[in-house]
N, C-alpha and C. Protein backbone atom coordinates (compact mmCIF):
# COMPACT_ATOMS: atom_id res chain seq x y z
N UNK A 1 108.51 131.04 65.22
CA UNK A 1 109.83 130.96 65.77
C UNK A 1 109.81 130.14 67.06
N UNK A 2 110.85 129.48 67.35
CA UNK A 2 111.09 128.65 68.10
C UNK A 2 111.29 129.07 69.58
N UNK A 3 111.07 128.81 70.82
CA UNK A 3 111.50 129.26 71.62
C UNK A 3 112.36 128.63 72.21
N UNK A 4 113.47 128.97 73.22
CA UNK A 4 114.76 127.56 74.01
C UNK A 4 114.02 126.73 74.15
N UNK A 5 112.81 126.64 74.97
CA UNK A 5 112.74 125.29 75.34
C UNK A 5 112.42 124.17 74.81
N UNK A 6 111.80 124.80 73.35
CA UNK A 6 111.28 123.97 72.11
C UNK A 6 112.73 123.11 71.55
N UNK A 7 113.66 124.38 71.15
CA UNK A 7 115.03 124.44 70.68
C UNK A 7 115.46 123.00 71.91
N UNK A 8 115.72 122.87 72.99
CA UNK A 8 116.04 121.77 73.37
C UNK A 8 115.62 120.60 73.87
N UNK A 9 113.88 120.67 73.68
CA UNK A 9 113.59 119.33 73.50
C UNK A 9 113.75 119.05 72.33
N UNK A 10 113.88 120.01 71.33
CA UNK A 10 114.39 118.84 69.70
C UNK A 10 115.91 118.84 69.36
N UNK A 11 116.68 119.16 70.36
CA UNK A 11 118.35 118.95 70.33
C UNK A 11 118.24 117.91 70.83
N UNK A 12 117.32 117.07 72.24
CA UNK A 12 117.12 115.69 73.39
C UNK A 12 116.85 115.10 72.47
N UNK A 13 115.50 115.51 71.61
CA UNK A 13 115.04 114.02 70.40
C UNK A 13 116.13 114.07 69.76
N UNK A 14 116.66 114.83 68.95
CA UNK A 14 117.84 114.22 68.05
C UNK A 14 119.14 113.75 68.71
N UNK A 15 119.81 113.94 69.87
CA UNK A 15 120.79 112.73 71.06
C UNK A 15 120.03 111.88 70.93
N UNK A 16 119.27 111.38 71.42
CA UNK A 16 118.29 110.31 71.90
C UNK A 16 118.70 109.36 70.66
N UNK A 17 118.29 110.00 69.34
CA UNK A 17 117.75 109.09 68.24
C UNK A 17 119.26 108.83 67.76
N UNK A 18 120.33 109.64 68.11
CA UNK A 18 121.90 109.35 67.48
C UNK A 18 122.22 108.40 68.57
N UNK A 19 121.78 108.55 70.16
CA UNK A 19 122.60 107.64 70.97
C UNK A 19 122.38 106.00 70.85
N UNK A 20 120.88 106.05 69.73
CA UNK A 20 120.42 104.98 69.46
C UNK A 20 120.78 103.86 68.62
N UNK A 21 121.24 104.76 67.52
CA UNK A 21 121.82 103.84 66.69
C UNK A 21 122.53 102.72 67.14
N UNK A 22 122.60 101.46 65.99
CA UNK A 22 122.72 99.97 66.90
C UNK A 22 124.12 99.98 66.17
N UNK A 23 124.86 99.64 66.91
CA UNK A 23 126.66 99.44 66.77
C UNK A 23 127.14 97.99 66.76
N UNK A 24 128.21 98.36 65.72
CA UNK A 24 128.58 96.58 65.09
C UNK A 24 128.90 95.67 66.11
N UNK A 25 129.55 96.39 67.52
CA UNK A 25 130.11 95.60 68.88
C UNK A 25 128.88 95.49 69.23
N UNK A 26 128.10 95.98 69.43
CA UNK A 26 126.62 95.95 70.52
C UNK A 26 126.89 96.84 71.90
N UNK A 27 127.70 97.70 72.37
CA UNK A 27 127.61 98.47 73.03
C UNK A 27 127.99 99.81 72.76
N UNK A 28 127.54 100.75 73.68
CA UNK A 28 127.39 102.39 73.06
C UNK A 28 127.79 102.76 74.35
N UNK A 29 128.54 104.20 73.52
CA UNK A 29 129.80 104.58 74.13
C UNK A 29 128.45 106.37 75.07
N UNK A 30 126.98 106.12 74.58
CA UNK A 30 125.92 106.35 74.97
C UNK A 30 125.19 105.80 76.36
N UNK A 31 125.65 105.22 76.97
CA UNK A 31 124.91 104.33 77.76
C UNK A 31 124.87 105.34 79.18
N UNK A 32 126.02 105.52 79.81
CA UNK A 32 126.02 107.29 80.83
C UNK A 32 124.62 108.01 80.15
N UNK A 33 124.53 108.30 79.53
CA UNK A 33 123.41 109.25 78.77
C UNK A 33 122.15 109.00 78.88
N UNK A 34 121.68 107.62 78.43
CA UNK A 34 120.84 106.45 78.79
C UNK A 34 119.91 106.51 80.39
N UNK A 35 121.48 106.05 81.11
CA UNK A 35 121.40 105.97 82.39
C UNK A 35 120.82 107.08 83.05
N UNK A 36 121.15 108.08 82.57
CA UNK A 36 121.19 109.31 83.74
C UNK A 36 119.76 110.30 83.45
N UNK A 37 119.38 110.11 82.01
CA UNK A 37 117.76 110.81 81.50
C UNK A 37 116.98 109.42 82.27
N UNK A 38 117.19 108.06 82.01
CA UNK A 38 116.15 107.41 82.64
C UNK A 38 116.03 107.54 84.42
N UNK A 39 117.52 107.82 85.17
CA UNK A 39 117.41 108.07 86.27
C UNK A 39 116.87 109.03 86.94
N UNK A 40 116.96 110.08 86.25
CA UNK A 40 116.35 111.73 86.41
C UNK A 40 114.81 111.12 86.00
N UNK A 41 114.29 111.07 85.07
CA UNK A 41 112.91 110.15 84.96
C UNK A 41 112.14 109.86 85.99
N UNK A 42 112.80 108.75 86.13
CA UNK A 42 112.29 107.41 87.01
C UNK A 42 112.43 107.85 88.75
N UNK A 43 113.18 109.24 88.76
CA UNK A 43 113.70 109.14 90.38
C UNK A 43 113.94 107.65 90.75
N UNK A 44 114.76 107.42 90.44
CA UNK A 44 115.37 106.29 91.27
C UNK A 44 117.33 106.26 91.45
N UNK A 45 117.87 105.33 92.64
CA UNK A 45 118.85 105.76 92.91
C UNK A 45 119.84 105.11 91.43
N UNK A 46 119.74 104.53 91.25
CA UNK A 46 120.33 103.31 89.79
C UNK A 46 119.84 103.02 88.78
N UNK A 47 119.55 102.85 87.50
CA UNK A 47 119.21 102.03 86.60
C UNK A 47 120.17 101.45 85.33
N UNK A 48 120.24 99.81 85.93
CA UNK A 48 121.29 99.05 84.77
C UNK A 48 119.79 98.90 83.28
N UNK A 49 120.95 99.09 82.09
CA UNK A 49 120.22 98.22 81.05
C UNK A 49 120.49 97.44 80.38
N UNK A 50 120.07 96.60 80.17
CA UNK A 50 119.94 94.89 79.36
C UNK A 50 119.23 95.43 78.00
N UNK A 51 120.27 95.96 76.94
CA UNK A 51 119.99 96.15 75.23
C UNK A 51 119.63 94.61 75.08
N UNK A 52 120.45 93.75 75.14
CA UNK A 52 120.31 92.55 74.45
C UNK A 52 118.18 92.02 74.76
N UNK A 53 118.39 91.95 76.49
CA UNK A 53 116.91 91.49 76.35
C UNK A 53 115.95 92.78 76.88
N UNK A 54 116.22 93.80 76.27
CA UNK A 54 115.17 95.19 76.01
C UNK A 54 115.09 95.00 77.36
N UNK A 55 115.22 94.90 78.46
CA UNK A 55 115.05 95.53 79.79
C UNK A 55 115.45 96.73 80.56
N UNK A 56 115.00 97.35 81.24
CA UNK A 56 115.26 98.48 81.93
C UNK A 56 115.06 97.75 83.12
N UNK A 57 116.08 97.86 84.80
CA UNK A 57 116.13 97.20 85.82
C UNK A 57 116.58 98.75 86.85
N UNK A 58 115.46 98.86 87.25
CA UNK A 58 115.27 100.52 87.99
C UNK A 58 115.45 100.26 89.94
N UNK A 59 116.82 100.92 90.39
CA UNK A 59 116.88 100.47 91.72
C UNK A 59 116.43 101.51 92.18
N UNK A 60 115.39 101.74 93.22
CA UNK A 60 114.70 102.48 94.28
C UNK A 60 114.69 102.62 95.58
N UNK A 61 114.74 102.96 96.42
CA UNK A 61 114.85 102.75 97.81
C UNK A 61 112.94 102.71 98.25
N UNK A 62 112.78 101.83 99.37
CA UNK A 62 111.52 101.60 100.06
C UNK A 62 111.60 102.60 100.77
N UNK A 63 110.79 103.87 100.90
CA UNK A 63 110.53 105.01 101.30
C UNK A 63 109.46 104.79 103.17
N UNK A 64 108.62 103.61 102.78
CA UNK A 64 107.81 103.00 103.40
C UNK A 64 108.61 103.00 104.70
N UNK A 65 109.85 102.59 105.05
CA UNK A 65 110.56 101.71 106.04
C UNK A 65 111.62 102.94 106.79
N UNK A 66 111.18 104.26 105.81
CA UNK A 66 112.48 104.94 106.72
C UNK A 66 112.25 105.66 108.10
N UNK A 67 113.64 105.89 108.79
CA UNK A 67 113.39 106.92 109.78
C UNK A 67 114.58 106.95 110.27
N UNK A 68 114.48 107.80 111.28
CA UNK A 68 115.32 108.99 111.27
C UNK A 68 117.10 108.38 111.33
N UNK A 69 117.10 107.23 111.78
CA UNK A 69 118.11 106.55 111.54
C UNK A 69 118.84 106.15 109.90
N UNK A 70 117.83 106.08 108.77
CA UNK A 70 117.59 105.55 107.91
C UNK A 70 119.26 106.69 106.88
N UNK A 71 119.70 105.42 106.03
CA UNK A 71 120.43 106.33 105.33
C UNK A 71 120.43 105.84 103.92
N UNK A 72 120.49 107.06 102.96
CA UNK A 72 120.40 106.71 101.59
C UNK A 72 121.08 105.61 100.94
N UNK A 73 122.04 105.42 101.13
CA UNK A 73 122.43 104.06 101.04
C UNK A 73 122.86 102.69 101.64
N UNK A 74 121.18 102.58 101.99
CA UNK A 74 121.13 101.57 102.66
C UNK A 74 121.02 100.47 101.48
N UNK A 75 121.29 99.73 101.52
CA UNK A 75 121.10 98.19 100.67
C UNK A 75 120.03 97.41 100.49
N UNK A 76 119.87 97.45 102.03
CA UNK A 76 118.34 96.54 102.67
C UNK A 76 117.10 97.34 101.62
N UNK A 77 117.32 98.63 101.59
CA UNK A 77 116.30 99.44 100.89
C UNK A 77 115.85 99.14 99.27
N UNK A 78 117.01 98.38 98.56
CA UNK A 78 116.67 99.22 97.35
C UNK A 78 115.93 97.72 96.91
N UNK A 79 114.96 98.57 95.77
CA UNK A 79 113.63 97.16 95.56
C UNK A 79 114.09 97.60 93.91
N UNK A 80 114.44 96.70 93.37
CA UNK A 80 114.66 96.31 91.78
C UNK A 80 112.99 95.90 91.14
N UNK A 81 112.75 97.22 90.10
CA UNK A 81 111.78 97.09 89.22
C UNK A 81 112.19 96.89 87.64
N UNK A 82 111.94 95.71 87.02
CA UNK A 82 111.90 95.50 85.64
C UNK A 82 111.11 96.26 85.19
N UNK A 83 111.38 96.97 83.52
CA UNK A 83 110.47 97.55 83.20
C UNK A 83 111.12 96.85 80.90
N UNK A 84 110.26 96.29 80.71
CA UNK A 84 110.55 95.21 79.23
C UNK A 84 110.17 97.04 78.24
N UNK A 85 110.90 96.97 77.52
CA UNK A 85 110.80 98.01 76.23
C UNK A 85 110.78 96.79 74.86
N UNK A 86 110.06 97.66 73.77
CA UNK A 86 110.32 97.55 72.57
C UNK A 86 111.12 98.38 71.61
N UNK A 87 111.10 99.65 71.96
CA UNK A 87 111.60 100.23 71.43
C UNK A 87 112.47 101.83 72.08
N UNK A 88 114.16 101.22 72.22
CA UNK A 88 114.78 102.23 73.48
C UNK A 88 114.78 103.72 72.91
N UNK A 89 114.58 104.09 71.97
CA UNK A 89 114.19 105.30 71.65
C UNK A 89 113.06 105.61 71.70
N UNK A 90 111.85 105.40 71.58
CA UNK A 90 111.10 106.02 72.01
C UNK A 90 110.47 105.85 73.28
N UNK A 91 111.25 105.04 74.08
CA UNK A 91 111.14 104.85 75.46
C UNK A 91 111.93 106.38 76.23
N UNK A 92 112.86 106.28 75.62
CA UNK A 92 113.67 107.61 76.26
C UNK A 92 113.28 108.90 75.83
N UNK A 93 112.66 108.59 74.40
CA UNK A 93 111.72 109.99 74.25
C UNK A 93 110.44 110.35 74.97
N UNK A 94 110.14 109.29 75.63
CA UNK A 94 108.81 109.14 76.24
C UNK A 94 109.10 109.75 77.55
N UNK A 95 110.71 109.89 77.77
CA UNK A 95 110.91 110.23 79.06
C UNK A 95 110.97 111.79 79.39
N UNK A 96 110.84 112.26 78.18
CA UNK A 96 111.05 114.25 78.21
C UNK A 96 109.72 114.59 78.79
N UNK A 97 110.21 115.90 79.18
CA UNK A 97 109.16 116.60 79.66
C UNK A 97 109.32 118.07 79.50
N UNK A 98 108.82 118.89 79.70
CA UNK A 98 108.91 120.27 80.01
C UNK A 98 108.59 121.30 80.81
N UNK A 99 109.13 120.92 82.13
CA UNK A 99 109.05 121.16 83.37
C UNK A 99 110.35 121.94 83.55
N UNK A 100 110.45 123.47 83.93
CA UNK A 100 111.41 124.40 84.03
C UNK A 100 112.87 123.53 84.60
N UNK A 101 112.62 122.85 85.32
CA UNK A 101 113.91 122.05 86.13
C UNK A 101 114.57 120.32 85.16
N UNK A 102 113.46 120.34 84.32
CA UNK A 102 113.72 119.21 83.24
C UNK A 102 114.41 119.82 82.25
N UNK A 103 114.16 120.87 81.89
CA UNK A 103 114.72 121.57 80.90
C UNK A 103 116.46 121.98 80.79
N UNK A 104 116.91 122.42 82.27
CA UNK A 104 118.06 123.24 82.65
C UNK A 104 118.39 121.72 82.93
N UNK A 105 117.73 120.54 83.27
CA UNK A 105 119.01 118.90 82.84
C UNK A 105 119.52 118.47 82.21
N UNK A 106 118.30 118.87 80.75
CA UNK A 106 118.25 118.63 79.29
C UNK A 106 119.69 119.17 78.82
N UNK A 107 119.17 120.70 79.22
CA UNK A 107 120.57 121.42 78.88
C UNK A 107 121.70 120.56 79.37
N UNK A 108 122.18 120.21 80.83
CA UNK A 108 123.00 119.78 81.14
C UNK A 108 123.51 118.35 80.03
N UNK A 109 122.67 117.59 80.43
CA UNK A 109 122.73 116.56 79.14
C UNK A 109 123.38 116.69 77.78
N UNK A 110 122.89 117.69 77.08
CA UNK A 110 123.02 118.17 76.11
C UNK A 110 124.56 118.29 75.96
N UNK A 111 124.86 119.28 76.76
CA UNK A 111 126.38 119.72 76.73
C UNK A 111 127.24 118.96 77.38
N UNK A 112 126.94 117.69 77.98
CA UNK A 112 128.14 116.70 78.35
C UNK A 112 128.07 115.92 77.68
N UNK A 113 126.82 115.44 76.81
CA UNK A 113 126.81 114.55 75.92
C UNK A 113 126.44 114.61 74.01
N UNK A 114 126.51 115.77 73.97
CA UNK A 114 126.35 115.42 72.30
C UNK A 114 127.51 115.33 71.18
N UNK A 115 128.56 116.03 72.21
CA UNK A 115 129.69 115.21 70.96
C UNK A 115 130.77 113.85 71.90
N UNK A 116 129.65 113.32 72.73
CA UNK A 116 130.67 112.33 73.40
C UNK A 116 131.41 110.91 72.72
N UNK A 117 131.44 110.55 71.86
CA UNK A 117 131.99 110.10 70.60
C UNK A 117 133.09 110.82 70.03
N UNK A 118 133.25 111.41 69.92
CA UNK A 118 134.43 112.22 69.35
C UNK A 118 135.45 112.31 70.61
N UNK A 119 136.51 111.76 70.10
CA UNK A 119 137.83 111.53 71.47
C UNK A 119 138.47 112.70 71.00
N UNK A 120 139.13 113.26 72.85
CA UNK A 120 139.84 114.71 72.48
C UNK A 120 141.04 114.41 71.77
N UNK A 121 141.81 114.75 70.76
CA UNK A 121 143.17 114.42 69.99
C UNK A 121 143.99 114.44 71.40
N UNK A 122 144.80 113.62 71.51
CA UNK A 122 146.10 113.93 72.75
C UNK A 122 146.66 114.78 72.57
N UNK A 123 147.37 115.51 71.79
CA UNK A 123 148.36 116.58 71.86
C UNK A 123 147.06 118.14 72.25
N UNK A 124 146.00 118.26 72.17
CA UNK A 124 144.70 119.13 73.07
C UNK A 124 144.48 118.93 74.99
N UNK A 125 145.35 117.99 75.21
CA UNK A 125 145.60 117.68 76.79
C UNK A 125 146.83 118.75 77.20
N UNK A 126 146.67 119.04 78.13
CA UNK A 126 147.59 120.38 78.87
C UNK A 126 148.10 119.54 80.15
N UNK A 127 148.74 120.10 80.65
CA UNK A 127 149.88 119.53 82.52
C UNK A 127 148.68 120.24 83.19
């Protein structure tokens, strides 16, 4: 028998592998989802992605340079790391873990994003 935390790293692999699928426009209505497991990941403050040329472009702040003046969003700070994929699913599967505080994100993840494709009907909107 399964335990939760098993139960939701294989709810993450199966998002992961649905947010993957390649769409007739070329963009996915997945990409928030993308963004926010590779950002939690990567600790970093940003990460844009380039589907077309498999890039991941990870913004960080230089930790090196701060003090007490120093503020999180400083500009001067952030150092842009390329990182080239072959394959964005198992890049993002590569990104799980099972670390008590990875888990309760997962969850979070989970429940803002697995039926995010499905639009609420308008007449289900309230004043």
């Amino acid at each position: 028998m399964k335990n939760q935390q098993q139960l939701i790293q294989e709810e993450m692999r199966k998002l992961i592998t649905k947010s993957c699928i390649p769409t007739t426009t070329g963009t996915t209505v997945f990409t928030p989802f993308h963004k926010n497991l590779l950002k939690y990941y990567f600790d970093v403050a940003d990460v844009t992605i380039d589907y077309d040329r498999k890039s991941l472009f990870l913004w960080t702040s230089n930790h090196s340079g701060l003090d007490q003046d120093a503020s999180l969003y400083r500009l001067n700070d952030a150092i842009p790391l390329r990182i080239s994929y072959d394959n964005l699913e198992e890049t993002l599967k590569g990104c799980l873990d099972d670390r008590t505080n990875s888990i309760r994100f997962y969850r979070s993840l989970l429940f803002h994003y697995n039926n995010v494709e499905q639009t609420i009907p308008r007449n289900a909107m309230t004043a």
